[in-house]
N, C-alpha and C. Protein backbone atom coordinates (compact mmCIF):
# COMPACT_ATOMS: atom_id res chain seq x y z
N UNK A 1 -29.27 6.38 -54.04
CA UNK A 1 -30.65 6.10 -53.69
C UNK A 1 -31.47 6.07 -54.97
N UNK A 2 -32.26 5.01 -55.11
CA UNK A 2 -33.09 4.87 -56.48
C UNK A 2 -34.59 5.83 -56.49
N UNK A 3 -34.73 6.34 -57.14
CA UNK A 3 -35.50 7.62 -56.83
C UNK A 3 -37.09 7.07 -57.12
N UNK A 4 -37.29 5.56 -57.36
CA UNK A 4 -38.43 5.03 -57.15
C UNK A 4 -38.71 4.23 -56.04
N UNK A 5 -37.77 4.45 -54.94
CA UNK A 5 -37.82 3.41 -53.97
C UNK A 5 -39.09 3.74 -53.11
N UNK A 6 -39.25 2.41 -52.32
CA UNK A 6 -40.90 2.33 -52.24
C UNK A 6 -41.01 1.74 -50.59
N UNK A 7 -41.41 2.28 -49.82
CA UNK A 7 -41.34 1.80 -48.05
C UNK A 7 -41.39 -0.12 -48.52
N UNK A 8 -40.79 -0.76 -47.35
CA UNK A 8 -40.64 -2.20 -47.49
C UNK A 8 -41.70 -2.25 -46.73
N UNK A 9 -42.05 -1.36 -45.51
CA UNK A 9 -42.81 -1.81 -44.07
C UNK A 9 -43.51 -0.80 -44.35
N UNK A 10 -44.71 -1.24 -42.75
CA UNK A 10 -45.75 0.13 -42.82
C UNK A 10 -44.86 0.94 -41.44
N UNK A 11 -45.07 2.10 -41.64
CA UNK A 11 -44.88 3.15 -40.29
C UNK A 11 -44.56 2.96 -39.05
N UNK A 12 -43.74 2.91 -38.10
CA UNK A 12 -43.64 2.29 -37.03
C UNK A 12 -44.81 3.43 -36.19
N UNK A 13 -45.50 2.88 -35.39
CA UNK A 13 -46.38 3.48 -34.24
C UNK A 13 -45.59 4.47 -33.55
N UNK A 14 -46.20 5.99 -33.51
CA UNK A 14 -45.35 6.91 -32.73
C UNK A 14 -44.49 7.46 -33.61
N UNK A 15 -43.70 8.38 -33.38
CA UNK A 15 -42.38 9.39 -33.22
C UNK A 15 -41.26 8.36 -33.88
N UNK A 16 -40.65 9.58 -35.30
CA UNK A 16 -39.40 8.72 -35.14
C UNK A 16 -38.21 10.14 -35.20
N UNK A 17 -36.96 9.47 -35.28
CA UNK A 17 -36.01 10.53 -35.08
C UNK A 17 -35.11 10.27 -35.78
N UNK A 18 -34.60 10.32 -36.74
CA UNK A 18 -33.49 9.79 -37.94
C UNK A 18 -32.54 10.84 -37.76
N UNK A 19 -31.47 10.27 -37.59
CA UNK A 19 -29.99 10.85 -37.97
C UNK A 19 -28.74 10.36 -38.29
N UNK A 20 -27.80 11.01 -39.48
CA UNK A 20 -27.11 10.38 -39.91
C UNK A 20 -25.24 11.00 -39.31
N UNK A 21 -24.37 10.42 -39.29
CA UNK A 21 -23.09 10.54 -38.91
C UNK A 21 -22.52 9.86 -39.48
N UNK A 22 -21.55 10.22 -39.68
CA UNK A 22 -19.61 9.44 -39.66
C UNK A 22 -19.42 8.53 -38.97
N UNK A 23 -19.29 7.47 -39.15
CA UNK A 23 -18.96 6.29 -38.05
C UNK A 23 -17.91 5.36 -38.64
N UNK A 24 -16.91 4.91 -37.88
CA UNK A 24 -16.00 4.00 -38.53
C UNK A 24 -16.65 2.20 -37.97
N UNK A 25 -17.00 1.56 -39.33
CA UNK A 25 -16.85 -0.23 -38.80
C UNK A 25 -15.79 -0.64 -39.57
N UNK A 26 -15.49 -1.85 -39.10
CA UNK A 26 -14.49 -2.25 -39.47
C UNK A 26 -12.99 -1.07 -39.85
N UNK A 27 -12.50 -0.47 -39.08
CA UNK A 27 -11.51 0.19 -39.57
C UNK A 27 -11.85 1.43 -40.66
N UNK A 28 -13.00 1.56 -41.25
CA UNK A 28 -13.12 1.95 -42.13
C UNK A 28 -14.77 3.25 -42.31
N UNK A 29 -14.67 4.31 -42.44
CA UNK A 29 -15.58 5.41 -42.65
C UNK A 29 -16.72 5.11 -43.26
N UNK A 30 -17.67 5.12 -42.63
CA UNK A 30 -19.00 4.66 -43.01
C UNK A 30 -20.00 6.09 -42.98
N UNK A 31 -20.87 6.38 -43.44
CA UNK A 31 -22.42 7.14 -43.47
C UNK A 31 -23.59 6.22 -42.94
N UNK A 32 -24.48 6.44 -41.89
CA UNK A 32 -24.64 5.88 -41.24
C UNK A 32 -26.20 6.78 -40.77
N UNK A 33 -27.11 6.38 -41.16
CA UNK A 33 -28.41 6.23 -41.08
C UNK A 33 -29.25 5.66 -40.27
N UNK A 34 -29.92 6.27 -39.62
CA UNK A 34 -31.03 5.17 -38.30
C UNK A 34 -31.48 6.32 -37.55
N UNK A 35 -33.25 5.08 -37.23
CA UNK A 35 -33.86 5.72 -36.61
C UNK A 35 -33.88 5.54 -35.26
N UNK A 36 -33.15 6.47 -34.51
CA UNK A 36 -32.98 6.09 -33.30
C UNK A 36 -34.16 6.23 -32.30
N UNK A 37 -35.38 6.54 -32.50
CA UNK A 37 -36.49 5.79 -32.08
C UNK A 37 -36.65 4.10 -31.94
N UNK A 38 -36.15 3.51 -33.01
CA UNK A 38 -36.23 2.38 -33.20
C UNK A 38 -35.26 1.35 -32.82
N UNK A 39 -35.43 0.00 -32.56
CA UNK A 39 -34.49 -0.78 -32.14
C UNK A 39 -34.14 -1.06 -34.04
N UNK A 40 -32.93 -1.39 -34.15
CA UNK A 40 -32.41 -1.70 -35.55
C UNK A 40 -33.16 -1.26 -37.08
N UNK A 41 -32.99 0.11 -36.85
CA UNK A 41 -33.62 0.79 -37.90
C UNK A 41 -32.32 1.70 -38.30
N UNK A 42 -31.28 1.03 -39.44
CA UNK A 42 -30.70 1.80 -39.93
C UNK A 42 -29.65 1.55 -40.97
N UNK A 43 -29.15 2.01 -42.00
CA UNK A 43 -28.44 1.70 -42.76
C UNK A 43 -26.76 1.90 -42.97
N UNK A 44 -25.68 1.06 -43.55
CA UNK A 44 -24.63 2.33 -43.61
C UNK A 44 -23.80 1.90 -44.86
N UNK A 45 -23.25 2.93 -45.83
CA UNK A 45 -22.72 2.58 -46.63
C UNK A 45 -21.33 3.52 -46.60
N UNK A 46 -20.09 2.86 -47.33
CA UNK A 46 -18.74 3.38 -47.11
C UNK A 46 -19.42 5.05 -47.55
N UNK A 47 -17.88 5.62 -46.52
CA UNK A 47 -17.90 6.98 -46.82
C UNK A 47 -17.99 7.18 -48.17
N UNK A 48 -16.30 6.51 -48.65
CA UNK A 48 -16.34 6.88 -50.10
C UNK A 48 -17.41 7.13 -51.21
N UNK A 49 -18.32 5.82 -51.39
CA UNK A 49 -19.57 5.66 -52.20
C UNK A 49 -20.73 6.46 -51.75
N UNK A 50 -20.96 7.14 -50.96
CA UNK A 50 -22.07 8.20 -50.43
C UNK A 50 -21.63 9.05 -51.10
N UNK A 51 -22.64 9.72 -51.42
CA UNK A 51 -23.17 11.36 -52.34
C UNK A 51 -23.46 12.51 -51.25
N UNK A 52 -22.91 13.44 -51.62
CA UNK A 52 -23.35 15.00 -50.91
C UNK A 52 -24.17 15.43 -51.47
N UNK A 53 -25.19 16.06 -50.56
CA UNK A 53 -26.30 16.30 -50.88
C UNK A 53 -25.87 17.37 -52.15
N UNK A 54 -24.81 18.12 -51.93
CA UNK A 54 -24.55 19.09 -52.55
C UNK A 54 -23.92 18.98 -54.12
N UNK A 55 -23.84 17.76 -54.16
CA UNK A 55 -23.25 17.11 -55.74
C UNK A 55 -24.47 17.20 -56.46
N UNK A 56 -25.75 16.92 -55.75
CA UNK A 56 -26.49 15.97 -56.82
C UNK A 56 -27.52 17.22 -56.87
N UNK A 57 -26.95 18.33 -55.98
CA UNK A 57 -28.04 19.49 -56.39
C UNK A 57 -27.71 19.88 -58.35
């Protein structure tokens, strides 16, 4: 995550609820981001290439 990153959009109206999991696409272990308030609000990048929070402490 680039530590100047900057909202693309404004705020969605209301409540949101973000949570992230383990999810396999394609065959393969993903990290997996979204706001499940939202219709298609979410990101996912391979397991492998995701950071623990606990590395970058």
């Amino acid at each position: 995550m680039a530590p100047e990153a900057t909202s693309v959009g404004r705020e969605a109206e209301g409540s949101s609820d973000v949570v992230a999991a383990i999810d396999e696409i394609d065959g393969r272990s993903h990290l997996v981001i979204a706001d499940i308030a939202r219709d298609d609000a979410w990101i996912a990048v391979s397991e492998h290439e995701a950071v623990s929070v606990d590395e970058i402490r």
